[in-house]
C-alpha atoms as a PDB file:
ATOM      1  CA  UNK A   1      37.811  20.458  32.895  1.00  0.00           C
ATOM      2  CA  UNK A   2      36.238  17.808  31.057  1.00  0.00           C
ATOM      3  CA  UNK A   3      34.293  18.523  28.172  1.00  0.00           C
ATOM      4  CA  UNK A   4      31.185  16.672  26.795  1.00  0.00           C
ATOM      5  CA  UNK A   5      29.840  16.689  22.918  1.00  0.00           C
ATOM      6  CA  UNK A   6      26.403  17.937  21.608  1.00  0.00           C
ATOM      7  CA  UNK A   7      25.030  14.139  21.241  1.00  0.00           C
ATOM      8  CA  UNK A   8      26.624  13.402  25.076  1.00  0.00           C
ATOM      9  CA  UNK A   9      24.650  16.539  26.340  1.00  0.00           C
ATOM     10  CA  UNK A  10      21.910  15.817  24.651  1.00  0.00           C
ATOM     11  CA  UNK A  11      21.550  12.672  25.834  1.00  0.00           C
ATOM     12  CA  UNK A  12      21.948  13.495  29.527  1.00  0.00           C
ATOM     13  CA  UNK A  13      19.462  16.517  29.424  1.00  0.00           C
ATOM     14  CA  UNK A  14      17.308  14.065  27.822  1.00  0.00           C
ATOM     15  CA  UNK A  15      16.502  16.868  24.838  1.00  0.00           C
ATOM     16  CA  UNK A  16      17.551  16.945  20.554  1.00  0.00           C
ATOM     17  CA  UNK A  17      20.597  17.578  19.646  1.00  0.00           C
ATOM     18  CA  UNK A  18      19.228  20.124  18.020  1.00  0.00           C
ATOM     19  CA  UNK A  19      17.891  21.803  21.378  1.00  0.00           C
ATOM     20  CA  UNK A  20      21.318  21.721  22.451  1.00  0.00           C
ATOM     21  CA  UNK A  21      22.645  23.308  19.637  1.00  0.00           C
ATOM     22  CA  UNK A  22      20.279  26.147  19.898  1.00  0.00           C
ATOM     23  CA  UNK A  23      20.812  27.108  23.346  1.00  0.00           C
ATOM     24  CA  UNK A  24      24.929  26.517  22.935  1.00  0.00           C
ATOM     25  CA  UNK A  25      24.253  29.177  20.129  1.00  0.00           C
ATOM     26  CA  UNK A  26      21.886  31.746  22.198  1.00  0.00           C
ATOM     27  CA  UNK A  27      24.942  31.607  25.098  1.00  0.00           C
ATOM     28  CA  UNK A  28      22.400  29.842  27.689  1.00  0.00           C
ATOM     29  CA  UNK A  29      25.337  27.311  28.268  1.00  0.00           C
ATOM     30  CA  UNK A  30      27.753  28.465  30.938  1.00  0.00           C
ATOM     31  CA  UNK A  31      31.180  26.836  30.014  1.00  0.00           C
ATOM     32  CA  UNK A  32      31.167  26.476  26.190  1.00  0.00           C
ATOM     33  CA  UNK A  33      33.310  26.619  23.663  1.00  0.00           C
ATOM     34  CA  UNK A  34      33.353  26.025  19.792  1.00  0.00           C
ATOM     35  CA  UNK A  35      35.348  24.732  18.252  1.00  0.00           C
ATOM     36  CA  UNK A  36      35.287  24.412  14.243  1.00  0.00           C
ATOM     37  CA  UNK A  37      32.129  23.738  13.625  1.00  0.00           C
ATOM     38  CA  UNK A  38      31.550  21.280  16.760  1.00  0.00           C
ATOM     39  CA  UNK A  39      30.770  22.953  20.390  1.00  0.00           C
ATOM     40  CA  UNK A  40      32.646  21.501  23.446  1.00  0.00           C
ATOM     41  CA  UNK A  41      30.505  21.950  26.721  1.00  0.00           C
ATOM     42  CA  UNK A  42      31.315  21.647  30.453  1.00  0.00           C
ATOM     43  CA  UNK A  43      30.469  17.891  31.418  1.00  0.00           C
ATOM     44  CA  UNK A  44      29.182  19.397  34.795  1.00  0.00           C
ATOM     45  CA  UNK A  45      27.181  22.146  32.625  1.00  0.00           C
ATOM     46  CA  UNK A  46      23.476  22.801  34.456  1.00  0.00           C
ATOM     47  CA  UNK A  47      20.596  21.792  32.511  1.00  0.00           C
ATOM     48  CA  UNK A  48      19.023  25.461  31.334  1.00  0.00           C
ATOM     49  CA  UNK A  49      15.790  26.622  32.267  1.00  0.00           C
ATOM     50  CA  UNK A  50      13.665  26.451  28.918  1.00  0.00           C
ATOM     51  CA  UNK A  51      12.211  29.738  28.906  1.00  0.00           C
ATOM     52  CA  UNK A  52       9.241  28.447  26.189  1.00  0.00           C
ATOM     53  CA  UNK A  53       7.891  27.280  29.480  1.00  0.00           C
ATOM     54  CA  UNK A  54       7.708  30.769  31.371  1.00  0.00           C
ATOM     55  CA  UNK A  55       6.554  32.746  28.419  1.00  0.00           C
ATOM     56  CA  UNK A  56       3.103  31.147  29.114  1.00  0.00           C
ATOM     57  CA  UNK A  57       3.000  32.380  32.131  1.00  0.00           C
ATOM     58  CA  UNK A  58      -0.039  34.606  33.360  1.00  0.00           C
ATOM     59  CA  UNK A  59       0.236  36.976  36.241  1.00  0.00           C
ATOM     60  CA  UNK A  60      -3.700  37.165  36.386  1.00  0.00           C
ATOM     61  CA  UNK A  61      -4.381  33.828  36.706  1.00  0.00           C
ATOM     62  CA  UNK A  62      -6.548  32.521  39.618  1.00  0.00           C
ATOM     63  CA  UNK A  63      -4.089  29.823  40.227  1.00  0.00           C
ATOM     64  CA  UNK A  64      -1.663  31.936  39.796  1.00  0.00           C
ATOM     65  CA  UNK A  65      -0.397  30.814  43.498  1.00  0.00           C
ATOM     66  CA  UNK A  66      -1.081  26.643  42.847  1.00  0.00           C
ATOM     67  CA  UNK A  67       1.063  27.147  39.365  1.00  0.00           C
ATOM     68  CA  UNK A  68       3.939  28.927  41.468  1.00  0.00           C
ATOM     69  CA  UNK A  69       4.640  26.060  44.276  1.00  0.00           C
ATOM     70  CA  UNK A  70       4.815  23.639  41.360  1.00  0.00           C
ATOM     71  CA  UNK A  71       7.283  26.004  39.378  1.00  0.00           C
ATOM     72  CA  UNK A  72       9.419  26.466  42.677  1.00  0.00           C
ATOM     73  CA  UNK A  73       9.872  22.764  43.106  1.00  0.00           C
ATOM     74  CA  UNK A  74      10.497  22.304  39.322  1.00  0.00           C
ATOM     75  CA  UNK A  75      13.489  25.147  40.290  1.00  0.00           C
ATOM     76  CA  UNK A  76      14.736  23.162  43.127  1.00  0.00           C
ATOM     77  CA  UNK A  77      14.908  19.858  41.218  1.00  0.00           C
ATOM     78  CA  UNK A  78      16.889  21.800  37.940  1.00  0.00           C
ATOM     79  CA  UNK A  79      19.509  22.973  40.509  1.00  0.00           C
ATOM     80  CA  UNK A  80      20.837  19.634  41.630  1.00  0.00           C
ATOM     81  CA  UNK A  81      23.600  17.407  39.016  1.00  0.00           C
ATOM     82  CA  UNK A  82      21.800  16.039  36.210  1.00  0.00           C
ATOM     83  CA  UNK A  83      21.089  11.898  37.124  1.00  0.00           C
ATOM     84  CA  UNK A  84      22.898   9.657  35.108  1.00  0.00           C
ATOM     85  CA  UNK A  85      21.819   7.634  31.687  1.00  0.00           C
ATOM     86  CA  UNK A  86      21.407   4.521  34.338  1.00  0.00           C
ATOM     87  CA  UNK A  87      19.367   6.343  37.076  1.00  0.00           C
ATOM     88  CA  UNK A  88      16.669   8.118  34.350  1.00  0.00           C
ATOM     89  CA  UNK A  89      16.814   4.686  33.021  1.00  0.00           C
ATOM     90  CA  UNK A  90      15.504   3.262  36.364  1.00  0.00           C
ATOM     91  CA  UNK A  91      13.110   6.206  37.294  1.00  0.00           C
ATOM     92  CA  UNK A  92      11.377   5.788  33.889  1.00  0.00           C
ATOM     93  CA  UNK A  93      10.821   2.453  34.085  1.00  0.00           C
ATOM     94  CA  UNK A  94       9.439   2.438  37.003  1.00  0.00           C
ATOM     95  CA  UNK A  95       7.077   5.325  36.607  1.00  0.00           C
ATOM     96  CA  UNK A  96       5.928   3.475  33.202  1.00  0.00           C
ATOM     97  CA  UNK A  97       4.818   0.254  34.884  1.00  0.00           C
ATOM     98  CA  UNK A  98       2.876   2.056  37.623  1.00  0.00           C
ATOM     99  CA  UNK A  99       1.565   4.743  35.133  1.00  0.00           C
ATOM    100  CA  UNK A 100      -0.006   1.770  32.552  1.00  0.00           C
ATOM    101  CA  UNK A 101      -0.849  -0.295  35.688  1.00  0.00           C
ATOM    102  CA  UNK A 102      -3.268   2.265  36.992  1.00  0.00           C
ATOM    103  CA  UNK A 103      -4.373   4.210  33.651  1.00  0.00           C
ATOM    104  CA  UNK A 104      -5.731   0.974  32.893  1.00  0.00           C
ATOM    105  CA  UNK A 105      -6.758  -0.246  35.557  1.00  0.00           C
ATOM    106  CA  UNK A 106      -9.111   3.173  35.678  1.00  0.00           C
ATOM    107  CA  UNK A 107     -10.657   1.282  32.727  1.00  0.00           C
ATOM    108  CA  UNK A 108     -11.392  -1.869  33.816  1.00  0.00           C
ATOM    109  CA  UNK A 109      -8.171  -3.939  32.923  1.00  0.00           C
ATOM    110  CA  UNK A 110      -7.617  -6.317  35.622  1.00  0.00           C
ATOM    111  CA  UNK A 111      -3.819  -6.833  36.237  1.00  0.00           C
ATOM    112  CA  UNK A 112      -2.619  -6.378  38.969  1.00  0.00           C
ATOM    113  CA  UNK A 113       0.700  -3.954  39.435  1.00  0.00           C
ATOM    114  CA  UNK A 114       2.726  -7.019  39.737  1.00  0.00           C
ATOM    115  CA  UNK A 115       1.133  -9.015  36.690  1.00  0.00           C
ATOM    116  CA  UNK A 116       1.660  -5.387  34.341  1.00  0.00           C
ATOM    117  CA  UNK A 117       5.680  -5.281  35.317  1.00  0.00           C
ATOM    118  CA  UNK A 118       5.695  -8.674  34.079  1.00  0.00           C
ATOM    119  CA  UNK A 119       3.348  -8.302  30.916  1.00  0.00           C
ATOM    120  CA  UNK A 120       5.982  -5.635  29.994  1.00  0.00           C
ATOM    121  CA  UNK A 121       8.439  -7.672  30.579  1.00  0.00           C
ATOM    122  CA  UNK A 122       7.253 -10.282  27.647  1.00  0.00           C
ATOM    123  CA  UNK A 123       5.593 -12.820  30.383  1.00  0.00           C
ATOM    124  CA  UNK A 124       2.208 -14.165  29.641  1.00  0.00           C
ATOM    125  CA  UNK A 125      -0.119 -14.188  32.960  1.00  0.00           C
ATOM    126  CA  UNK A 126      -2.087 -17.339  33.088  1.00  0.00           C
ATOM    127  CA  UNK A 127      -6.321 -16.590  33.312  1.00  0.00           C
ATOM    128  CA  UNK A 128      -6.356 -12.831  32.128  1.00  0.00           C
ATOM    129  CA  UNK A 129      -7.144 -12.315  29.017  1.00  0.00           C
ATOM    130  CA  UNK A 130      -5.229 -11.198  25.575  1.00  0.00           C
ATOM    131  CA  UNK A 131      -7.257  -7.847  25.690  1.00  0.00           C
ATOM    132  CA  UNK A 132      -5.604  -7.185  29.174  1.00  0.00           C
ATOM    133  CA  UNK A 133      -1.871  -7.983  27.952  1.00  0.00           C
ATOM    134  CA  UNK A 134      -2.367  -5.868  24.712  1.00  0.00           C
ATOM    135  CA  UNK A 135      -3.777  -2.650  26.764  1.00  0.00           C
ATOM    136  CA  UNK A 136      -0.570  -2.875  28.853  1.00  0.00           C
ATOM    137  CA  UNK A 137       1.359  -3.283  26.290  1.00  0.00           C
ATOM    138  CA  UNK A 138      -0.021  -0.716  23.816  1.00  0.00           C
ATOM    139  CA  UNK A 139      -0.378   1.808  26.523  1.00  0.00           C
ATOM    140  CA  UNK A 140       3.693   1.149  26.933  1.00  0.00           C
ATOM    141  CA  UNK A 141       4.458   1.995  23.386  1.00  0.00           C
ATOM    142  CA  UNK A 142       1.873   4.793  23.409  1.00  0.00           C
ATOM    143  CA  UNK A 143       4.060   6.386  26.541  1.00  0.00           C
ATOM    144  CA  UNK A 144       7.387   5.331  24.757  1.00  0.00           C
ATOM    145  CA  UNK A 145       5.805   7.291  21.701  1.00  0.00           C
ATOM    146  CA  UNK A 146       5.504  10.635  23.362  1.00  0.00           C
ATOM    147  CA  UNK A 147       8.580  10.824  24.864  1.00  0.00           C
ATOM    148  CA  UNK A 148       9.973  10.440  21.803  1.00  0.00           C
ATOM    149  CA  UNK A 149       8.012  13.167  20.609  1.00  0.00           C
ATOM    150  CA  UNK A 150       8.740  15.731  23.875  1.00  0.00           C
ATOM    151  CA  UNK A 151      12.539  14.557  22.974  1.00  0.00           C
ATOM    152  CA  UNK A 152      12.574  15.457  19.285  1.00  0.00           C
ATOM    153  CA  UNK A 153      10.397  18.502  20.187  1.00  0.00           C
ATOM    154  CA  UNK A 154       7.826  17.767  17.483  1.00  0.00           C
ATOM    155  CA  UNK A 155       4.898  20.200  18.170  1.00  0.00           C
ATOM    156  CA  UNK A 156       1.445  18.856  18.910  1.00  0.00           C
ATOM    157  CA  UNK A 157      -1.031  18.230  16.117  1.00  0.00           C
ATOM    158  CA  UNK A 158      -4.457  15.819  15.235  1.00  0.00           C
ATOM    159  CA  UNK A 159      -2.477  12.967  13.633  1.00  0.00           C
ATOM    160  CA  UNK A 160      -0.263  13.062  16.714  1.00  0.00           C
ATOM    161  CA  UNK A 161      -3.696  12.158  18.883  1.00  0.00           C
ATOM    162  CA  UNK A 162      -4.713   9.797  16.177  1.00  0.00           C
ATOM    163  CA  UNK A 163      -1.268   7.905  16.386  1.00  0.00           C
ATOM    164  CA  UNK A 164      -1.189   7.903  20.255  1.00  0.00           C
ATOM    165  CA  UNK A 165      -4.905   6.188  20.454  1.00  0.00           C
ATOM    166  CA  UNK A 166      -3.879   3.680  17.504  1.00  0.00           C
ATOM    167  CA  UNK A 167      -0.835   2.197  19.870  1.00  0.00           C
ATOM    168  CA  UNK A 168      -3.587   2.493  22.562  1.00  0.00           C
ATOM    169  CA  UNK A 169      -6.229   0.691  21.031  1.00  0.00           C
ATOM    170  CA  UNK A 170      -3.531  -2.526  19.661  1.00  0.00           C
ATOM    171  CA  UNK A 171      -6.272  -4.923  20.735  1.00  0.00           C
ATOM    172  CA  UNK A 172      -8.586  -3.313  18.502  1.00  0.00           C
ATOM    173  CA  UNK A 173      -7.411  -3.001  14.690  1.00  0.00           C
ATOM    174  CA  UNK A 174     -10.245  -1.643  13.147  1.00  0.00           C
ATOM    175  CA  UNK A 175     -11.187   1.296  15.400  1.00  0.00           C
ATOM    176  CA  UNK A 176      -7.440   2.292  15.709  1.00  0.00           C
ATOM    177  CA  UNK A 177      -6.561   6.238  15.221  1.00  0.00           C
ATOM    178  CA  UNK A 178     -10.280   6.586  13.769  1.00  0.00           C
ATOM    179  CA  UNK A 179     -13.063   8.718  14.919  1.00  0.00           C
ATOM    180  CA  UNK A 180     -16.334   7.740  16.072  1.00  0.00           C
ATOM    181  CA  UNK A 181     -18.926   6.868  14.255  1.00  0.00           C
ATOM    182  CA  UNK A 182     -21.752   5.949  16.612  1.00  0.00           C
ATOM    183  CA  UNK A 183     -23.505   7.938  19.526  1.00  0.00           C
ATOM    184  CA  UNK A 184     -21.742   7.297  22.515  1.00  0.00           C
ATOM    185  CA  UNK A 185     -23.009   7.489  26.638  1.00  0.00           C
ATOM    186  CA  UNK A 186     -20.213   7.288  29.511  1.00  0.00           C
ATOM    187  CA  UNK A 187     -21.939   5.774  32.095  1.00  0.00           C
ATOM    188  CA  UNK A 188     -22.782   7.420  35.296  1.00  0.00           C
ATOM    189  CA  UNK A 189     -22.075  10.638  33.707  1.00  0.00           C
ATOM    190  CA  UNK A 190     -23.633  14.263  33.839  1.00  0.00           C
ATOM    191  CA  UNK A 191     -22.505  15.188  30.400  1.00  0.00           C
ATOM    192  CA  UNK A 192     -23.466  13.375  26.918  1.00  0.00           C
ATOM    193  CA  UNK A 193     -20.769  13.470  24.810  1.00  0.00           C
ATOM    194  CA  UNK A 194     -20.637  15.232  20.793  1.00  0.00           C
ATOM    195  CA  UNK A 195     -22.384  13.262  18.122  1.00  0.00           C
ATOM    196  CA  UNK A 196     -20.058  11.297  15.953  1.00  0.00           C
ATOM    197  CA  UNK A 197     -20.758  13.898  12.963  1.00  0.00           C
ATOM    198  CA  UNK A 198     -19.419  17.089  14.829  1.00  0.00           C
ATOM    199  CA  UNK A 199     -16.324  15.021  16.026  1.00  0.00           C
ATOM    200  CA  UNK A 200     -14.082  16.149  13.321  1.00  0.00           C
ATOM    201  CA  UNK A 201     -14.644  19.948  13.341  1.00  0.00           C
ATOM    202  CA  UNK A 202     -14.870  19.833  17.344  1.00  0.00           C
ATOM    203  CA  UNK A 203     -11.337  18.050  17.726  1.00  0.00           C
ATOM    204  CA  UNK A 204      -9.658  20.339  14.810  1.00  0.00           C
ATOM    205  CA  UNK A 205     -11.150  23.312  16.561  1.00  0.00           C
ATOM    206  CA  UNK A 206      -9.807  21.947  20.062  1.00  0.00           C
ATOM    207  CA  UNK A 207      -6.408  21.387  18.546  1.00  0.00           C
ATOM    208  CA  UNK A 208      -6.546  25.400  17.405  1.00  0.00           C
ATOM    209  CA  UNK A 209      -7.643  26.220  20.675  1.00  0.00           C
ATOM    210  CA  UNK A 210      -4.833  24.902  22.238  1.00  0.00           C
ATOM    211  CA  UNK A 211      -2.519  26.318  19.875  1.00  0.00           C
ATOM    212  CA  UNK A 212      -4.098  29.401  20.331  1.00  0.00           C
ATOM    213  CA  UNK A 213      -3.952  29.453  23.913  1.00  0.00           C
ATOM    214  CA  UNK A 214      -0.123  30.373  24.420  1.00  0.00           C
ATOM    215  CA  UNK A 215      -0.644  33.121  27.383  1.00  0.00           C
ATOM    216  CA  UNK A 216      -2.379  30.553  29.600  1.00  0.00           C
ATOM    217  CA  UNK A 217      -0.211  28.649  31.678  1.00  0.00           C
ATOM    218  CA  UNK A 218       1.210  25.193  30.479  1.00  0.00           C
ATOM    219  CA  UNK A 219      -0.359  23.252  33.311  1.00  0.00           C
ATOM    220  CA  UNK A 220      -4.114  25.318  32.917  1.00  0.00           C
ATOM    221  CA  UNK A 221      -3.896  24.561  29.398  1.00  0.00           C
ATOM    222  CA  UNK A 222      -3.182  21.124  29.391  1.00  0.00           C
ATOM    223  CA  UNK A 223      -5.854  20.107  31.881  1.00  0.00           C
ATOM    224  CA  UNK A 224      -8.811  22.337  29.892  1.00  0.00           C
ATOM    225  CA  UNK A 225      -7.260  20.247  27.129  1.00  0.00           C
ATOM    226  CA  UNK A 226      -7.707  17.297  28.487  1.00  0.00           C
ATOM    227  CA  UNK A 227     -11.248  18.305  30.217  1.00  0.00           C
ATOM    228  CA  UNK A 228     -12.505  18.948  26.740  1.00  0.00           C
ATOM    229  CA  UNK A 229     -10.735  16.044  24.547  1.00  0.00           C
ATOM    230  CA  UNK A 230     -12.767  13.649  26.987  1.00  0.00           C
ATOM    231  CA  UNK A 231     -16.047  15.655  26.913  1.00  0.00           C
ATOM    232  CA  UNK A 232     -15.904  15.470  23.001  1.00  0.00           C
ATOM    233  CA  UNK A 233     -15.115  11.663  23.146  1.00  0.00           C
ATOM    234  CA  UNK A 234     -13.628  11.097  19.849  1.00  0.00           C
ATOM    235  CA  UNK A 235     -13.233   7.458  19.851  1.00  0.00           C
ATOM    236  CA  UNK A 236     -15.320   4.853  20.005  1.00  0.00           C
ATOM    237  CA  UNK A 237     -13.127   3.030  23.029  1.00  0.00           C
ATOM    238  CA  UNK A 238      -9.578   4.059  24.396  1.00  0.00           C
ATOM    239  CA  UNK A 239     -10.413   7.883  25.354  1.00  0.00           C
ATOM    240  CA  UNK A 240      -9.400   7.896  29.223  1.00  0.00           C
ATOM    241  CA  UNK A 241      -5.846   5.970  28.258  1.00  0.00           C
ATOM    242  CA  UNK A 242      -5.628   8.534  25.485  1.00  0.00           C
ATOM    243  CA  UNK A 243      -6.598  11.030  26.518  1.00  0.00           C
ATOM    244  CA  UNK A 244      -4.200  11.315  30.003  1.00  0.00           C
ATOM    245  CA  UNK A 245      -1.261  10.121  27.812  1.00  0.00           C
ATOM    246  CA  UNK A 246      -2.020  13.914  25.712  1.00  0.00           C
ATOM    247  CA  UNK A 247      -2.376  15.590  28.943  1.00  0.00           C
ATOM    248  CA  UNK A 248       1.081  14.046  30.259  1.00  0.00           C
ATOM    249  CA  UNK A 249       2.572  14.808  26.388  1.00  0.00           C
ATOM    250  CA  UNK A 250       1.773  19.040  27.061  1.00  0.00           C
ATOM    251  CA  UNK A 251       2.993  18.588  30.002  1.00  0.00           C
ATOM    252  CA  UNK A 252       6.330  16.796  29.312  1.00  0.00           C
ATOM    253  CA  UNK A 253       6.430  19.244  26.467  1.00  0.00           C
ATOM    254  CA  UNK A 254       6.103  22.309  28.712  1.00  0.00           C
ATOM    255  CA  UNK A 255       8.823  21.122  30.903  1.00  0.00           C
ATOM    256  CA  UNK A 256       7.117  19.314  33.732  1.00  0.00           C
ATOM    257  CA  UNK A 257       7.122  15.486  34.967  1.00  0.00           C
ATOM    258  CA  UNK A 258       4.476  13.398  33.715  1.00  0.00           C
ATOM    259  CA  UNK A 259       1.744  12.759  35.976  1.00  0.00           C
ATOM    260  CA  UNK A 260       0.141   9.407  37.309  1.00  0.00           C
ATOM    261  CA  UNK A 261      -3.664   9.616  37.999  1.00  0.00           C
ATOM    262  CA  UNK A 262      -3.914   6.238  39.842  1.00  0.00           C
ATOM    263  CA  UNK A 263      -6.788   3.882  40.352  1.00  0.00           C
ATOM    264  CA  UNK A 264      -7.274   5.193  44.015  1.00  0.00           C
ATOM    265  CA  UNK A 265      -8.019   8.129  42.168  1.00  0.00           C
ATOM    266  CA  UNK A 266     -10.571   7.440  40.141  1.00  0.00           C
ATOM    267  CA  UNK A 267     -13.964   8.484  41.621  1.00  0.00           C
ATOM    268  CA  UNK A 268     -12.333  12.068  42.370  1.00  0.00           C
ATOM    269  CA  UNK A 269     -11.177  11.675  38.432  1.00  0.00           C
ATOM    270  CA  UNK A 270     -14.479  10.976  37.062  1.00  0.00           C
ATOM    271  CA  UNK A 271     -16.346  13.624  40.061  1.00  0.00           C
ATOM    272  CA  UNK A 272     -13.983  16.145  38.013  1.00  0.00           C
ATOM    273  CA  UNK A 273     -15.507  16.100  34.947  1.00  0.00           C
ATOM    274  CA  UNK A 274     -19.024  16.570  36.141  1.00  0.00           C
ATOM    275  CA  UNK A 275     -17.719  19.369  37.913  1.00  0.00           C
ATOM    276  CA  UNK A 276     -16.809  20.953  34.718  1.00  0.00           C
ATOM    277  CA  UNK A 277     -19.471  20.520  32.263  1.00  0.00           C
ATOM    278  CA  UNK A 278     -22.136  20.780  35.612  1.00  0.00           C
ATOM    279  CA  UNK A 279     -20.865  23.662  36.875  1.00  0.00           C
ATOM    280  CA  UNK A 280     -18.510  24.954  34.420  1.00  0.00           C
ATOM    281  CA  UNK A 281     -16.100  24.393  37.241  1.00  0.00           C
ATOM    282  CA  UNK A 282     -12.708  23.818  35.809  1.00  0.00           C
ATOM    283  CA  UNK A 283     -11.160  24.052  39.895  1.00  0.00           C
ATOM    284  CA  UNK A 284     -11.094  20.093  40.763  1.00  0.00           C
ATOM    285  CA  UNK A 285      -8.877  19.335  37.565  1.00  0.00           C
ATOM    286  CA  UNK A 286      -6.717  21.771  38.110  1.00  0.00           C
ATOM    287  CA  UNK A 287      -6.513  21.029  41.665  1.00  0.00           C
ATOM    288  CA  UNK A 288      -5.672  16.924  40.811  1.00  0.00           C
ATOM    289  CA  UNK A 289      -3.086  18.021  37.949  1.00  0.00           C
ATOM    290  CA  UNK A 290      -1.200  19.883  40.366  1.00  0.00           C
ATOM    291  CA  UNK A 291      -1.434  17.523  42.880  1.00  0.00           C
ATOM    292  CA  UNK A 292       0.053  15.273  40.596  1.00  0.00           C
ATOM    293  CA  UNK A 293       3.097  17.014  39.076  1.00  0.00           C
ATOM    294  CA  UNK A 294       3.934  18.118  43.013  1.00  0.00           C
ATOM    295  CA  UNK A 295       3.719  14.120  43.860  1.00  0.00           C
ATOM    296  CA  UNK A 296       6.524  13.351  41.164  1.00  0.00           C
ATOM    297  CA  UNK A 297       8.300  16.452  41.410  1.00  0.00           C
ATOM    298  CA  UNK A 298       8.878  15.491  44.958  1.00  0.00           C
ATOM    299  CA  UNK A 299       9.614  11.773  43.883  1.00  0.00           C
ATOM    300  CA  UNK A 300      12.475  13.142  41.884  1.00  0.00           C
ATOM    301  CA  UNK A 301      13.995  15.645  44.130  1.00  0.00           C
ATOM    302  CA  UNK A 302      14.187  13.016  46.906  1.00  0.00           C
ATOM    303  CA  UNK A 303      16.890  11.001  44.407  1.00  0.00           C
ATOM    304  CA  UNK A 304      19.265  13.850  45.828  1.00  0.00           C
ATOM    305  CA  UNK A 305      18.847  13.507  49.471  1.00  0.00           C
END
């Protein structure tokens, strides 16, 4: 049988080293063996379910149902052979261009899908302006940020947000990772967002929520997160981009695919919101979240047939 290290495994699972160490030493590994002070694990050895994903789980729930279909195609997907270094590679990239392509696009940048793959690529598009290059680019790094941070399993704090909207915001040095200091409107909108002086105390108390908040499922959690981060508006530009970059971080974090609200997408987007802080309807988000996660779970599990 051939035999992989720590680092190897760690690198194909796409988790620490440390992760791997952990569940070699809680016996979740089928296969191993230590050796010394070094483990030795089955190169064919299944990725293991991370059970801090099902110990939010809530029987009660109302989506209860919705959550379940997700976590039954999350199943099928963990069964097959882990992809290679190459094809996660490819997936990834992929993903990423589409996934800055239409986040921005929900804000108004104006390159196309075709002009962002290149933007990323270091190519300078001819009549669009700087701001649009550095939103693509920043919201690259911001996404290339956060998997680092699902990968080293750093847990989710304020200065996290504030150093996710700061690679956001590149174009805009002086507003970077810093809270609002003006009244803000979002046009078109039912709800008026906090005033700049309650910012601070709403988004630490938000951040305890969610801390808080460990019996509610992953996915539930993460999009009342993300309903509430926008309805609080911290910064002065660069919430929407921010703001679905945390809601894809909890959910990376949690175990799930990253999701890709695209520009298609955006009246329902927007319709969700006043949904929530109209009605105190929190069923439309939920609803798109899940929509979303089932969209790439689907993506991924077709790789294998």
């Amino acid at each position: 049988m051939e035999y992989k290290s720590v680092a190897q495994m760690a690198e194909q699972w796409d988790i620490s080293d440390r992760r791997v160490r952990i569940l070699c030493q809680q016996g979740k590994i089928d296969g191993v063996i230590r050796k010394g002070r070094a483990w030795l694990i089955p190169a064919d050895a299944k990725k293991p379910i991370d059970s801090r994903t099902t110990r939010y789980q809530r029987n009660d729930s109302p989506y209860s149902e919705l959550f379940a279909e997700v976590d039954a195609l999350k199943a099928e997907l963990d069964k097959h052979r882990p992809l290679t270094q190459g094809e996660l590679q490819r997936l990834r990239e992929e993903f990423l261009i589409e996934y800055t392509y239409n986040s921005n696009a929900i804000e108004g940048n104006t390159l196309t899908l075709q002009e962002t793959a290149l933007v990323l690529e270091g190519v300078t598009i001819d009549k669009k302006p700087l701001k649009d290059h550095l939103e693509a680019v920043g919201h690259r790094d911001a996404f290339l940020y956060i998997q680092d941070l699902v990968k080293n399993n750093i847990p989710f704090s304020e200065s996290i947000i504030k150093q996710i909207h700061a690679l956001v915001l590149m174009d805009r040095p002086e507003d970077r990772g810093v809270y609002r200091r003006i009244p803000v409107r979002i046009m078109g909108a039912y709800h008026v967002p906090s005033d700049p002086v309650l910012v601070p105390e709403q988004m630490e108390n938000l951040v305890a929520e969610f801390a808080a908040n460990k019996k509610m499922h992953p996915i539930e959690r993460a999009a009342i997160f993300h309903l509430k981060f926008e309805g609080i508006h911290p910064f002065v530009d660069g919430n929407g981009r921010t703001g679905r970059l945390i809601l894809n971080l909890m959910l990376m974090q949690a175990g799930y695919p990253p999701i890709n609200v695209k520009y298609s997408d955006r009246k329902r987007y927007y319709e969700m919101f006043d949904c929530y802080y109209r009605n105190n309807d929190q069923n439309p988000t939920i609803s798109l979240v899940v929509e979303k996660i089932k969209e790439h779970l689907l993506i991924l599990i077709a790789v294998f047939l």
